[in-house]
Structures are given as C-alpha cells and as structure tokens.
C-alpha atoms as a PDB file:
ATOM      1  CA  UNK A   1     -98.801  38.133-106.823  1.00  0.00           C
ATOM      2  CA  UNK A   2     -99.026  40.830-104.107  1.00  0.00           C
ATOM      3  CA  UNK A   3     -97.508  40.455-101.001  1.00  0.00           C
ATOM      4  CA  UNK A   4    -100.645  40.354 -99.272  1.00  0.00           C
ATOM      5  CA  UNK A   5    -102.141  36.950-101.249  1.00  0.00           C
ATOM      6  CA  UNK A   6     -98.923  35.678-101.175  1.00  0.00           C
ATOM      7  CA  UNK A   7     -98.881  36.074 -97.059  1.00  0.00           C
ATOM      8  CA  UNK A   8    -102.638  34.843 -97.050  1.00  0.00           C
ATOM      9  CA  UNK A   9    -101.728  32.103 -99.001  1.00  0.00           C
ATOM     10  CA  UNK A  10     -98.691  31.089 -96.222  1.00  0.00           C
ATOM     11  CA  UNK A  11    -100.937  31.650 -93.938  1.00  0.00           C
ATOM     12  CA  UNK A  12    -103.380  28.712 -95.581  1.00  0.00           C
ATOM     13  CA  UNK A  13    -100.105  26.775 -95.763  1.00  0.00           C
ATOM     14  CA  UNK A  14     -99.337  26.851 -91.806  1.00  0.00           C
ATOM     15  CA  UNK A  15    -103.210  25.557 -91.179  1.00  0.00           C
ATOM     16  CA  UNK A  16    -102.779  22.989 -93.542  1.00  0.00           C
ATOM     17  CA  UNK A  17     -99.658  21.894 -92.125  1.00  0.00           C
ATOM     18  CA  UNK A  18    -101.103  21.876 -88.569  1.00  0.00           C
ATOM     19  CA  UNK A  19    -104.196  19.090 -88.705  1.00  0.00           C
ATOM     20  CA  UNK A  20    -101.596  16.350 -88.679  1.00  0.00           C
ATOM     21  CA  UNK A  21    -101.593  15.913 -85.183  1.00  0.00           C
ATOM     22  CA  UNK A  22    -105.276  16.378 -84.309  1.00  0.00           C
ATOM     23  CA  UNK A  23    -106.109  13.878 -87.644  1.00  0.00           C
ATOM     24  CA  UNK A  24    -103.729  11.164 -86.554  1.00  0.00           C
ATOM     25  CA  UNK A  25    -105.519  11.352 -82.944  1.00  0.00           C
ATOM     26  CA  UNK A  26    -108.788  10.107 -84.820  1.00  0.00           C
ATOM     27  CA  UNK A  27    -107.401   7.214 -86.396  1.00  0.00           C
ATOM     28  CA  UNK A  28    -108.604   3.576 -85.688  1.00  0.00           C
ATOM     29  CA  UNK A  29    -106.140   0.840 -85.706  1.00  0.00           C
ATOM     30  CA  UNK A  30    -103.248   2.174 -87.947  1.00  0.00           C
ATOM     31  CA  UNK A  31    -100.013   3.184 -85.737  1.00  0.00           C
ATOM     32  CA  UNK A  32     -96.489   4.130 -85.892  1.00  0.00           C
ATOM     33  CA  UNK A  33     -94.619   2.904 -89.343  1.00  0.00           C
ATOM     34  CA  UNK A  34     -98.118   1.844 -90.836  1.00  0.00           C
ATOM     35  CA  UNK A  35     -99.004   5.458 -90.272  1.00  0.00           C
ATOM     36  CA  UNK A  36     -96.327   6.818 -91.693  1.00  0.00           C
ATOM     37  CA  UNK A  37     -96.230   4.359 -94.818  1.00  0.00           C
ATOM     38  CA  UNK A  38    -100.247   5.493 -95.744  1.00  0.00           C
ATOM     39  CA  UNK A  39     -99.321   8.964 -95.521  1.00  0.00           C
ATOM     40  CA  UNK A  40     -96.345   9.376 -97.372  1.00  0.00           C
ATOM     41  CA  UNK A  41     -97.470   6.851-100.145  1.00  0.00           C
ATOM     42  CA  UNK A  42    -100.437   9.245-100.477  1.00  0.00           C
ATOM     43  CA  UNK A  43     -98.005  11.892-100.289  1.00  0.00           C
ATOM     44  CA  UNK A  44     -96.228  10.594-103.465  1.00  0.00           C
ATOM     45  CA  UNK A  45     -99.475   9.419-105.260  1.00  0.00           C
ATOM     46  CA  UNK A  46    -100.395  13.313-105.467  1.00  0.00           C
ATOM     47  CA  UNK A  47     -97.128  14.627-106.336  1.00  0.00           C
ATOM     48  CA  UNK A  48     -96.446  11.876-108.899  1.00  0.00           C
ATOM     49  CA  UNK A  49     -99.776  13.722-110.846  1.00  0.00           C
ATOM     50  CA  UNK A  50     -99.107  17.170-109.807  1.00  0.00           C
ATOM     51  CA  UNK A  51     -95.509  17.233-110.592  1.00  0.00           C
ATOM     52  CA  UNK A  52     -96.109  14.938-114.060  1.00  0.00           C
ATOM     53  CA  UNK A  53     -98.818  18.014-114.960  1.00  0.00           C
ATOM     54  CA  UNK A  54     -96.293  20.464-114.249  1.00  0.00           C
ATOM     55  CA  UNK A  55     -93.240  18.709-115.935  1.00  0.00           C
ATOM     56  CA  UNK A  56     -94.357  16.658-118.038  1.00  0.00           C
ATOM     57  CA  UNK A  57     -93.662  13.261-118.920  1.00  0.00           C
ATOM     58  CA  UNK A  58     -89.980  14.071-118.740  1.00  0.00           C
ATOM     59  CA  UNK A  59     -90.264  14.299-114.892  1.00  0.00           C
ATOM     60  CA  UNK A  60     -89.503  10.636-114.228  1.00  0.00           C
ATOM     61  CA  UNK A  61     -86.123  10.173-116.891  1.00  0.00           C
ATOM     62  CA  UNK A  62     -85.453  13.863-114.765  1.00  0.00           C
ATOM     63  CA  UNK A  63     -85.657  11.564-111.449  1.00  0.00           C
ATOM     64  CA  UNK A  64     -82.873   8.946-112.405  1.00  0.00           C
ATOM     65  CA  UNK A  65     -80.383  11.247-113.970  1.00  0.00           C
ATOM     66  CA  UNK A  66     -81.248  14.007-111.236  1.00  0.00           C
ATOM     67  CA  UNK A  67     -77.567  15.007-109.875  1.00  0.00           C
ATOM     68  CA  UNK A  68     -76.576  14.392-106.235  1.00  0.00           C
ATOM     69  CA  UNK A  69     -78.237  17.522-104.976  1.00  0.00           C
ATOM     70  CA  UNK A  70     -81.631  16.674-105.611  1.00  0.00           C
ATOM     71  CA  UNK A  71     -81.468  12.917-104.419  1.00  0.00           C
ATOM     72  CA  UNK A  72     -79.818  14.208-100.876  1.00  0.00           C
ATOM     73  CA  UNK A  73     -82.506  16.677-100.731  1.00  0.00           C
ATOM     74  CA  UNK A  74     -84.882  13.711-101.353  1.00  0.00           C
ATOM     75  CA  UNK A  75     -83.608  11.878 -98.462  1.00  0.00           C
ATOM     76  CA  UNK A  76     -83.467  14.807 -95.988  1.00  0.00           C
ATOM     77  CA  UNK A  77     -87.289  14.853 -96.739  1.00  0.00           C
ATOM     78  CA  UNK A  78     -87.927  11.231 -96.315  1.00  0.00           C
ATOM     79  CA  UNK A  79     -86.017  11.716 -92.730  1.00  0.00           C
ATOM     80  CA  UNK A  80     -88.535  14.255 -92.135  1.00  0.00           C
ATOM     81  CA  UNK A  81     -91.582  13.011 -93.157  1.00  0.00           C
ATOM     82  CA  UNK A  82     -90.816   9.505 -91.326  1.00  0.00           C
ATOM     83  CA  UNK A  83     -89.891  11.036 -88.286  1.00  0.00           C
ATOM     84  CA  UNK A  84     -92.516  13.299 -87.755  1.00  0.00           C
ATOM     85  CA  UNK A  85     -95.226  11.016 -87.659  1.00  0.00           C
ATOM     86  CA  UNK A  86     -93.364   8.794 -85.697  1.00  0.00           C
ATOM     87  CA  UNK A  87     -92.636  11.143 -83.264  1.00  0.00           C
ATOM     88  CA  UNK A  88     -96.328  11.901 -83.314  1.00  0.00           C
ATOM     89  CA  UNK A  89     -97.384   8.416 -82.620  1.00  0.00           C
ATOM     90  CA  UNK A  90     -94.779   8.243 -79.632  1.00  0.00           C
ATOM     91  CA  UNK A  91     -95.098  11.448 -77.429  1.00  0.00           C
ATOM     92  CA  UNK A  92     -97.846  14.904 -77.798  1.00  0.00           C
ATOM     93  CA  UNK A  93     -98.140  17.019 -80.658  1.00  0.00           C
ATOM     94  CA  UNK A  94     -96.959  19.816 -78.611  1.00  0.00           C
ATOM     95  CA  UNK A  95     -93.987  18.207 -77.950  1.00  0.00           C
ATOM     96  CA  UNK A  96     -93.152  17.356 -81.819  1.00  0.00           C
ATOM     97  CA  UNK A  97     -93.972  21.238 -82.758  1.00  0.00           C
ATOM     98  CA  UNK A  98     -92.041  22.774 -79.970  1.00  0.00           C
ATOM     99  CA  UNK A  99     -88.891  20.351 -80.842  1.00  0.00           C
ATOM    100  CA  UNK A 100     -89.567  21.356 -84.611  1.00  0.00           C
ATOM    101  CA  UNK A 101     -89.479  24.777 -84.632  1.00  0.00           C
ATOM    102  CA  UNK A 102     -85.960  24.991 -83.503  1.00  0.00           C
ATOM    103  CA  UNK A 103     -85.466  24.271 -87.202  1.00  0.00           C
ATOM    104  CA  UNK A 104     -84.348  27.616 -88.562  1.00  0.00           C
ATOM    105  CA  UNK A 105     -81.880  28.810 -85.221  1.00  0.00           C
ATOM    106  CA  UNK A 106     -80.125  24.841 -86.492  1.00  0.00           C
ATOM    107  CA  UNK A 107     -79.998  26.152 -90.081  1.00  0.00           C
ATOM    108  CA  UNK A 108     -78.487  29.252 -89.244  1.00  0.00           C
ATOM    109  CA  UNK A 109     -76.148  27.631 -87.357  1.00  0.00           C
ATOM    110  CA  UNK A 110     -75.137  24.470 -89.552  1.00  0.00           C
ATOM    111  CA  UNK A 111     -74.878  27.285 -92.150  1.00  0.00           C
ATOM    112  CA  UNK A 112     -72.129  28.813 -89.886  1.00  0.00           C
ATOM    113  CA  UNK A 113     -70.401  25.826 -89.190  1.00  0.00           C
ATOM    114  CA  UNK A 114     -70.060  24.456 -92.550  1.00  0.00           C
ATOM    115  CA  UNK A 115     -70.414  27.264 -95.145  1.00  0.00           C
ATOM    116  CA  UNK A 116     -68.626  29.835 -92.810  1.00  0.00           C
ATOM    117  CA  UNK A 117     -71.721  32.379 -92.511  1.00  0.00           C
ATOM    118  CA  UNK A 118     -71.281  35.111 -90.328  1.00  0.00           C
ATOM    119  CA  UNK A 119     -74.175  35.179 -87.640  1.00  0.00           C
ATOM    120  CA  UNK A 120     -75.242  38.192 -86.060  1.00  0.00           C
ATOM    121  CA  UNK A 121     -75.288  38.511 -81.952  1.00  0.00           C
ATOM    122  CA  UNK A 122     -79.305  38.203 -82.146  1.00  0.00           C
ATOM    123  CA  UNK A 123     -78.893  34.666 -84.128  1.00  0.00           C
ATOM    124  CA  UNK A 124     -76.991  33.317 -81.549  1.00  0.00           C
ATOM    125  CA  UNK A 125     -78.840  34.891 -78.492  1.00  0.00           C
ATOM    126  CA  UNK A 126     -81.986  33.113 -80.165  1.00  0.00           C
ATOM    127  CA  UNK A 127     -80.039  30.016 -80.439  1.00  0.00           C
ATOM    128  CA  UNK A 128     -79.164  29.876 -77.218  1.00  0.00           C
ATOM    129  CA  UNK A 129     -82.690  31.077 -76.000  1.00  0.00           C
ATOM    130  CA  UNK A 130     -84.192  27.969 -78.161  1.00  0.00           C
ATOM    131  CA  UNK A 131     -81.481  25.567 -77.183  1.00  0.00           C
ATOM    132  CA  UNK A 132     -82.524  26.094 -73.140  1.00  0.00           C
ATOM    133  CA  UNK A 133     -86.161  25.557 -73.886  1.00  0.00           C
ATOM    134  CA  UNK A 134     -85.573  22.332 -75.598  1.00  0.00           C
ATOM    135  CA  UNK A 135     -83.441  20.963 -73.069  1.00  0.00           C
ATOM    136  CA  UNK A 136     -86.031  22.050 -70.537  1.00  0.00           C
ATOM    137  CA  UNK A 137     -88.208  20.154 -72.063  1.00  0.00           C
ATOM    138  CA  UNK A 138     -85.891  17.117 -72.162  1.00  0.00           C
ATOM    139  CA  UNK A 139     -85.452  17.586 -68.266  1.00  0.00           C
ATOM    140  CA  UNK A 140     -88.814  17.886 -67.283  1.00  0.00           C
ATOM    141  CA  UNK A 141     -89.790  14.833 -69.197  1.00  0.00           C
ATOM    142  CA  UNK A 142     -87.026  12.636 -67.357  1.00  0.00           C
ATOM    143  CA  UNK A 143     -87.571  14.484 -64.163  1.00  0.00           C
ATOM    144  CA  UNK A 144     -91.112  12.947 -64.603  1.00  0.00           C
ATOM    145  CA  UNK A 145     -90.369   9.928 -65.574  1.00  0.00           C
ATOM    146  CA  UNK A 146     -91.835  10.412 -69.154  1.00  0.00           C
ATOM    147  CA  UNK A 147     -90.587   8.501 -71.904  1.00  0.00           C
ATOM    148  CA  UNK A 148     -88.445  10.812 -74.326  1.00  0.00           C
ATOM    149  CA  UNK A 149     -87.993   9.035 -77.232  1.00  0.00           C
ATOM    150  CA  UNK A 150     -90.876  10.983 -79.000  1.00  0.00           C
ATOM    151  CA  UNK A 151     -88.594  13.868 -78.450  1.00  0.00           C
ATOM    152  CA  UNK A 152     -86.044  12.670 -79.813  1.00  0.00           C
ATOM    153  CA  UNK A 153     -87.272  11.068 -82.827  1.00  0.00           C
ATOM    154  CA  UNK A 154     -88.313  14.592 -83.247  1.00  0.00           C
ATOM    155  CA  UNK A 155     -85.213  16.054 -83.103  1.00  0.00           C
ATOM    156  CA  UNK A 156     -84.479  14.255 -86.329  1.00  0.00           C
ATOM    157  CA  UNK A 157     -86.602  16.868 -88.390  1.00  0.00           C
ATOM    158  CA  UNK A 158     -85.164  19.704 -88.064  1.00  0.00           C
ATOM    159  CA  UNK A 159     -81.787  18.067 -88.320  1.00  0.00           C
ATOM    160  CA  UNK A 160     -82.552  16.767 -91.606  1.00  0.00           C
ATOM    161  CA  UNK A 161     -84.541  20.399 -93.053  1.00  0.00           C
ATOM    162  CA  UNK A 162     -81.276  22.350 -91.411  1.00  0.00           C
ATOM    163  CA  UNK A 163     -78.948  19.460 -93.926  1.00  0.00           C
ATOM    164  CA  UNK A 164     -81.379  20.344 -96.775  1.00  0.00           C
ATOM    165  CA  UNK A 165     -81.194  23.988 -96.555  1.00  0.00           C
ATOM    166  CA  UNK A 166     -77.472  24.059 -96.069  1.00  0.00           C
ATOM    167  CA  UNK A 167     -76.564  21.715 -98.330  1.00  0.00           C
ATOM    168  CA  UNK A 168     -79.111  23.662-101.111  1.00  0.00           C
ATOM    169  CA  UNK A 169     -77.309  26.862-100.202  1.00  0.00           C
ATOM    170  CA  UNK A 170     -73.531  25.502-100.910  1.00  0.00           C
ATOM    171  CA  UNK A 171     -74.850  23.898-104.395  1.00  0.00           C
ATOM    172  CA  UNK A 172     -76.489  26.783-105.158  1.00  0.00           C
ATOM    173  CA  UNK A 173     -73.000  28.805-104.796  1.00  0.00           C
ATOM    174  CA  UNK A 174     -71.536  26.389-107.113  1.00  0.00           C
ATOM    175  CA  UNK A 175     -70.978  27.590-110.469  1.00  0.00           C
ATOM    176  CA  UNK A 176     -70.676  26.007-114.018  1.00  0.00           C
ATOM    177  CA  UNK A 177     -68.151  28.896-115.381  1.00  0.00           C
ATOM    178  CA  UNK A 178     -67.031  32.642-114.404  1.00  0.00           C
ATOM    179  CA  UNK A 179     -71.184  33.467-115.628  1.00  0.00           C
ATOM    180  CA  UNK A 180     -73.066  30.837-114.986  1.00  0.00           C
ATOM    181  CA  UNK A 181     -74.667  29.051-111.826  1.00  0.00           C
ATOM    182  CA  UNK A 182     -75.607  25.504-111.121  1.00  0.00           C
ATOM    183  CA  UNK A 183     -79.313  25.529-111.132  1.00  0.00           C
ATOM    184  CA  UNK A 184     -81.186  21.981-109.891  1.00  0.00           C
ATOM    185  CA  UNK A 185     -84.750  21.420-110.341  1.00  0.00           C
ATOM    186  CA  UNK A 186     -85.602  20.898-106.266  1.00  0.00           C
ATOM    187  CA  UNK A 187     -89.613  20.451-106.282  1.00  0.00           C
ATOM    188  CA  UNK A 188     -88.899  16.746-107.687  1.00  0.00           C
ATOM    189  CA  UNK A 189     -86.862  16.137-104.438  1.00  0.00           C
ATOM    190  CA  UNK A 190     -89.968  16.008-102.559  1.00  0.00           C
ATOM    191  CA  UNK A 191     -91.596  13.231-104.152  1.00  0.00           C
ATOM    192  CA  UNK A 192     -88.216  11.386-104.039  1.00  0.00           C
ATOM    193  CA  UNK A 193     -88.619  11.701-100.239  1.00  0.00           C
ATOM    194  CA  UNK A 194     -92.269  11.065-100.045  1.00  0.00           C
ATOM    195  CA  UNK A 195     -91.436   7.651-102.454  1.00  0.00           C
ATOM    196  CA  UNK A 196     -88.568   6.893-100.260  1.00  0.00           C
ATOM    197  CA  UNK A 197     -90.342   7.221 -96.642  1.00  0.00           C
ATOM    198  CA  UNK A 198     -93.194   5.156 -98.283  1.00  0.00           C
ATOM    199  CA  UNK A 199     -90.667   2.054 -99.114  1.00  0.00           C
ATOM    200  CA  UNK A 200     -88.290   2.225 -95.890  1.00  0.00           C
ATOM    201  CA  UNK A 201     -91.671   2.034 -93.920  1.00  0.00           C
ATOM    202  CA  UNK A 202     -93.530  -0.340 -95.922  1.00  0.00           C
ATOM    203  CA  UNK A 203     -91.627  -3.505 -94.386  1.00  0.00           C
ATOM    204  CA  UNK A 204     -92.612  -2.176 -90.586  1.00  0.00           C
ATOM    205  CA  UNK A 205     -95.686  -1.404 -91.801  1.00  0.00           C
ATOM    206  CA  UNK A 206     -97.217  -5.144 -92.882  1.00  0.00           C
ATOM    207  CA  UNK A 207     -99.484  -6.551 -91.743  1.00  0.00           C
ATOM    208  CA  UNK A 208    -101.691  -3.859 -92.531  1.00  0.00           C
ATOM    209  CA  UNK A 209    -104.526  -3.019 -89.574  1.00  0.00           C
ATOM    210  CA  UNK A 210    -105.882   0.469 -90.514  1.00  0.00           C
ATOM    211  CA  UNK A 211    -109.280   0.237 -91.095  1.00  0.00           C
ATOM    212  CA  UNK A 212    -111.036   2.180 -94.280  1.00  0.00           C
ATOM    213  CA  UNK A 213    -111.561   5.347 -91.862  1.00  0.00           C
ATOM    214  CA  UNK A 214    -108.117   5.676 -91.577  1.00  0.00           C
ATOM    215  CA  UNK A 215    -107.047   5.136 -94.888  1.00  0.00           C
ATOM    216  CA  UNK A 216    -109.658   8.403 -95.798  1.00  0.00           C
ATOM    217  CA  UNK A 217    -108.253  10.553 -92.656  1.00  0.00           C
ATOM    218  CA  UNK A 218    -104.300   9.493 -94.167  1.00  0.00           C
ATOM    219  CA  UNK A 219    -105.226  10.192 -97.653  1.00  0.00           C
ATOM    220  CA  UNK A 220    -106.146  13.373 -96.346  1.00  0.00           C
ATOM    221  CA  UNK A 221    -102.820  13.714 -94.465  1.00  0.00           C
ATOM    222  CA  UNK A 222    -100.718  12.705 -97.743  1.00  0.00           C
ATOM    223  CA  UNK A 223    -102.614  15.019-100.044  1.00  0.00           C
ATOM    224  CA  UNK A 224    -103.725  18.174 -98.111  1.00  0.00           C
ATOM    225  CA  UNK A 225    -101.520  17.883 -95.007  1.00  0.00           C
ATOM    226  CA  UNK A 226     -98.356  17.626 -97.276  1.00  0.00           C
ATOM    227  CA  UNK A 227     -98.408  18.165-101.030  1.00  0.00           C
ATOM    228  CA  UNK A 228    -100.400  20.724-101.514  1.00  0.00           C
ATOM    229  CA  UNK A 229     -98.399  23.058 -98.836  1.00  0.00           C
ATOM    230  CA  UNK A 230     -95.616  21.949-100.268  1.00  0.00           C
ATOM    231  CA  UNK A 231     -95.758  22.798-104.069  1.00  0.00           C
ATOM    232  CA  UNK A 232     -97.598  26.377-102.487  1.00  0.00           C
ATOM    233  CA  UNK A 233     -94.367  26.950-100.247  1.00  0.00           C
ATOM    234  CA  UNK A 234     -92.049  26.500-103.532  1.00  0.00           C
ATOM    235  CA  UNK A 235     -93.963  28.734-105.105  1.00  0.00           C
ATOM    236  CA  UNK A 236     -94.383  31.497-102.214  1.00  0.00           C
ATOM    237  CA  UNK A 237     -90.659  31.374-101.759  1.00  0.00           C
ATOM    238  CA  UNK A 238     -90.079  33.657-105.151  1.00  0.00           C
ATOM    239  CA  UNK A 239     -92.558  36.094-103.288  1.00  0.00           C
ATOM    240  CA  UNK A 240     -91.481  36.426 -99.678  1.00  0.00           C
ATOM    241  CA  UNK A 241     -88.162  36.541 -98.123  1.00  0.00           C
ATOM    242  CA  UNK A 242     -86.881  33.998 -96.083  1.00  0.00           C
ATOM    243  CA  UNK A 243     -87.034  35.415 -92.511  1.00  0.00           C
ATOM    244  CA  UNK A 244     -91.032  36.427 -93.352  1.00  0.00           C
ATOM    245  CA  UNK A 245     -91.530  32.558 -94.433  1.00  0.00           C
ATOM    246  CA  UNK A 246     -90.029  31.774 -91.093  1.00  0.00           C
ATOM    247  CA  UNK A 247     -91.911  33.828 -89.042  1.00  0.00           C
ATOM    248  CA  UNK A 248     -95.174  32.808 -90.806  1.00  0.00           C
ATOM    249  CA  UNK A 249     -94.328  28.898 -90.383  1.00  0.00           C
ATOM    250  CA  UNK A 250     -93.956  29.780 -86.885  1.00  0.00           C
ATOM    251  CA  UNK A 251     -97.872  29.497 -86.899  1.00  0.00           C
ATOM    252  CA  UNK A 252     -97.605  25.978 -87.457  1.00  0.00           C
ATOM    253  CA  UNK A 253     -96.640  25.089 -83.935  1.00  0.00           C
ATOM    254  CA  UNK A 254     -99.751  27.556 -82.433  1.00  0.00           C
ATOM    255  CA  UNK A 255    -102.933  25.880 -85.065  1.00  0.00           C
ATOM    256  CA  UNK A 256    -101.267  22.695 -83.985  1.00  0.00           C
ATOM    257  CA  UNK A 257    -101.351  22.577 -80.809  1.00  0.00           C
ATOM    258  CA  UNK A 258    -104.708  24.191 -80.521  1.00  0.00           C
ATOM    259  CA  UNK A 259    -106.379  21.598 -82.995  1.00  0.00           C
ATOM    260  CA  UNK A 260    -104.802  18.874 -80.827  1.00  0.00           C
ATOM    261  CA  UNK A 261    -106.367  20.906 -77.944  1.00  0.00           C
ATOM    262  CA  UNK A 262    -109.635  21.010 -78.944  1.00  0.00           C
ATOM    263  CA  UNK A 263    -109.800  18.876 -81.448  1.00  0.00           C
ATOM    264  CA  UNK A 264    -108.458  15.594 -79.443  1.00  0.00           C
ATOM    265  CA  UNK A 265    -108.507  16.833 -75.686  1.00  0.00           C
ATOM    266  CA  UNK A 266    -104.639  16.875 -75.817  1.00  0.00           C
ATOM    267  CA  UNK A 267    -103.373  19.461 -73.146  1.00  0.00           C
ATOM    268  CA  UNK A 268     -99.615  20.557 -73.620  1.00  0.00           C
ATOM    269  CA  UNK A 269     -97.998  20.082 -70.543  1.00  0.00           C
ATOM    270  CA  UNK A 270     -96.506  23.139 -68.179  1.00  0.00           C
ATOM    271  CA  UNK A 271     -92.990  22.340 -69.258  1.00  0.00           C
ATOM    272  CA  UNK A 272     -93.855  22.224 -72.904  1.00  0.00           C
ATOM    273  CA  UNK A 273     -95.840  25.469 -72.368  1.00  0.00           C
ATOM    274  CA  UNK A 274     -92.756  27.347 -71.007  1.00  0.00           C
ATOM    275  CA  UNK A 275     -90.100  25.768 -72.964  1.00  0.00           C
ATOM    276  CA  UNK A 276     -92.424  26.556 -76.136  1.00  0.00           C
ATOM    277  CA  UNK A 277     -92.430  30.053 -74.872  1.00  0.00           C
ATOM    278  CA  UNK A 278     -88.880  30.264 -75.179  1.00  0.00           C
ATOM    279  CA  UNK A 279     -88.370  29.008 -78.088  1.00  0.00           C
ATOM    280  CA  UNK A 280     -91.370  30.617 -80.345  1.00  0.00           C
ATOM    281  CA  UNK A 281     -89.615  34.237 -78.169  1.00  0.00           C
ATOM    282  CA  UNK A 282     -86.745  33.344 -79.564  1.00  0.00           C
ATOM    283  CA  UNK A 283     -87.607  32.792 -83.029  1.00  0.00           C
ATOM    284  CA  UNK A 284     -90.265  35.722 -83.405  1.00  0.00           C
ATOM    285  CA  UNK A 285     -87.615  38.296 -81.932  1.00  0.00           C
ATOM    286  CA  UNK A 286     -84.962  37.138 -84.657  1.00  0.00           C
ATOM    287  CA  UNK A 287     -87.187  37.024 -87.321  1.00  0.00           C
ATOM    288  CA  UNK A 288     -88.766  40.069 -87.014  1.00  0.00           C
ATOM    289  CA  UNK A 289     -85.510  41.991 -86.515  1.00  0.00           C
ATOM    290  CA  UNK A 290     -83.978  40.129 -89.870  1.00  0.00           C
ATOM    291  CA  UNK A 291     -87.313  41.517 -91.190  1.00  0.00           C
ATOM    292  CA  UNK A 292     -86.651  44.922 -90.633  1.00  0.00           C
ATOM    293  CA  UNK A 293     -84.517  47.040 -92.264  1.00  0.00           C
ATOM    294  CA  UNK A 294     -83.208  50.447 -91.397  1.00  0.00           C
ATOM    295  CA  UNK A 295     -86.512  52.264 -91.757  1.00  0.00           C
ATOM    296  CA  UNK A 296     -88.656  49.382 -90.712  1.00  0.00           C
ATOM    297  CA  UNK A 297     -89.214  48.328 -93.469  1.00  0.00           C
ATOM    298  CA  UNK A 298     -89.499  44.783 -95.227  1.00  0.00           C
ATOM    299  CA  UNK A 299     -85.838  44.335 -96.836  1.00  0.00           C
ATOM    300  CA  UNK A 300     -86.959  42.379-100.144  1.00  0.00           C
ATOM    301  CA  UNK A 301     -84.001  40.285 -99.993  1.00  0.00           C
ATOM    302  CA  UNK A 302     -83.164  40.074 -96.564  1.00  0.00           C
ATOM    303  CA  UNK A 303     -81.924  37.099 -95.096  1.00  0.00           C
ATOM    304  CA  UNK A 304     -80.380  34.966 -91.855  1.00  0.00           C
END
C-alpha cells in the first residue's frame, strides 16, 4: 500500500469515526445505556462475521482460550465504547472529543510511569499544555453551573485506550525464549469489548423505547461508526507510524464537532473552544516533531 492510500484511507477512518455525535442527536426515544447497548451489539454483530471471514471458524475456540492480554484488551474497549456514548448522551460532543483527545499525552505518560519510558521535554510540555485545557474546561463548566458528569464519564476513554496501549506494549516485550516474542492475536479483543459493553448495558437498557428509526441510525453507528474503522486502523497500523496515526486521529475531534455543528445546531461553547485549542496545539506540535526526523523527514519507525 503506498503511503498516500494508506493516509487517505485514515483519513476515511477519522470521518467515519466522527458522525457519532451528530447521528445520536437524531435519534427518537432511545437514550443513555439503551443507546449504548444497540450500538455495541451492532458493533459485535459485524465483527462476529468479519472477524469469522477472516479467521475462520477457529475464531470463537481462539476467544475462550485467548491469554490474559487479549481479554484485558477486550475490557479496556468495552470501557470505551460504554463510556463514550454515555458521555455523549450526558454533556456536548465537543466536550467528549476535546476530553478524548488527551488520549495519546495519557499513553505517553502511563507508559512512563509503568514501563519506565523516557519522555522527551516536548512530551511533557504537551502534557502539561493538554492537562490545563482540560481542567479549564472542568472550571468553566462548574463556574457555570453546568453539570460535569459528561466530562467525566469521558475521561474514562482515554484512561482505558492509555491501559490498552500500555499494557499491549509490556506484553509485547515479553518473550517466550532468548529468540522468540510473545505474539497475541489483538483484532479479536475488539469484539470481546463490543460483546462485553453490549451485556453490562443490556440490564440498564430494558425496557426497550427506541423506535425502528433509531435502531437503523444505531445499526449504522455499530457497523460504520465502529467496525469498519476499526479492522481499517489494524490494518493501517503496519503502514504508518504511530505519531502519523496520532496526528491523523486528531481529525476526529474537528469532523466531529463540525457535524454536530451543522448537522444538529450544537455550538461548542467558548471554554470548550479555547481549552480545545490547547489541547489539539498541544498534540499537533508533539506529533509533528516525533514525525520528523533529522532532515524532515518521516522516520519510518519513529515513535513517542
């Protein structure tokens, strides 16, 4: 694949990504957990078929004897998918991107705190530069007397994807003998987490209320909002380096907000605007420098 298709096609995985909040603005009667359970049961539905193409019938006896790895990965993604709808249903879309894309600055610093990475001064400038636009955020929202716990439950996503990514990177440092590494199937995890968020919801989901137009707009959620950008992201990872897949996901917080804009009337806020700002700064400045290498060029391998 060449490195332009492959950043098209991350590109197409970043718009994809971003309809959830201006589709979940259109629905009818389904809310909160209900919303969540529809969507990640569709989810699951279309990975259970993609993934059973791709692996074969094997796939589910792979599931049960999967080691530890790949089931904690499965519940860092049913953290995530749960509470980012949630978080959708309880505060703006603006705020739920914003708080989101903090995700990689927490990565890069879990991976510091528990694998012992080194950081460079830029990492934790950014970190620092993210962390104040969050908690302006947080202030201006109590300051006004806004409720916060949309926020919060927010928060809980990049928490969970910094867990996954760390806790990935140490396994994948593991090795069998002096030659070999540990090497774990991961794209199964995701329909662990998709099956998982379906049955921890499905309890605060009954009775049922959404209507038949929102089970077609959370089909559409399940199956083009999440697992079709997911198996394209596993498969653009072996094409791009990290940092570039981190600055292109970055565009995930700008289509958002703009569907939600003019797609459902749903103005960010001048607090969200400028803590945004300092957060997307942030993130842009240290990804593009981790892009570069020496000559200004893209490093092949480079990393956080």
């Amino acid at each position: 694949m060449s490195h332009r298709r492959a950043v098209a096609l991350m590109v197409l995985v970043t718009l994809l990504w971003s309809i959830a909040g201006v589709v979940s603005r259109h629905l009818d009667a389904a809310a909160s957990f209900e919303v969540t359970f529809w969507r990640s049961l569709f989810n699951a539905l279309a990975l259970s078929i993609a993934l059973t193409i791709m692996r074969g019938s094997g796939l589910w006896h792979g599931l049960l004897t999967a080691a530890w790895p790949v089931w904690f990965s499965g519940v860092c993604w049913a953290v995530m998918f749960t509470a980012f709808m949630l978080a959708i249903t309880l505060t703006t879309v603006a705020n739920v991107l914003v708080t989101m894309a903090v995700g990689p600055l927490m990565t890069a610093l879990f991976t510091r705190v528990f694998l012992r990475h080194r950081l460079p001064a830029r990492t934790w400038l950014a970190i620092a530069l993210a962390g104040a636009g969050i908690a302006w955020m947080f202030g201006q929202e109590a300051r006004t007397g806004l409720s916060l716990t949309g926020t919060v439950v927010a928060m809980a996503v990049p928490l969970a994807a910094a867990l996954n990514f760390t806790t990935l990177q140490h396994v994948g440092r593991r090795q069998i003998d002096q030659e070999k590494r540990v090497r774990y199937d991961m794209l199964p995890a995701v329909l662990i987490g998709a099956m998982l968020s379906a049955a921890f919801t499905l309890p605060m989901a009954y009775p049922f209320q959404a209507s038949s137009h929102d089970l077609g707009l959370l089909a559409l959620l399940g199956v083009v909002q999440l697992a079709i950008p997911c198996l394209l992201v596993v498969r653009l990872s072996r094409e791009l380096p990290a940092p570039e897949i981190a600055l292109l996901g970055l565009l995930e917080v700008v289509f958002g907000v703009t569907w939600a804009w003019i797609g459902a009337g749903e103005q960010p806020a001048a607090s969200t605007l400028t803590g945004g700002a300092l957060v997307l700064g942030a993130l842009v400045v240290n990804e593009a420098l981790a892009l570069l290498g020496p000559g200004g060029k893209v490093q092949p391998g480079a990393g956080r």
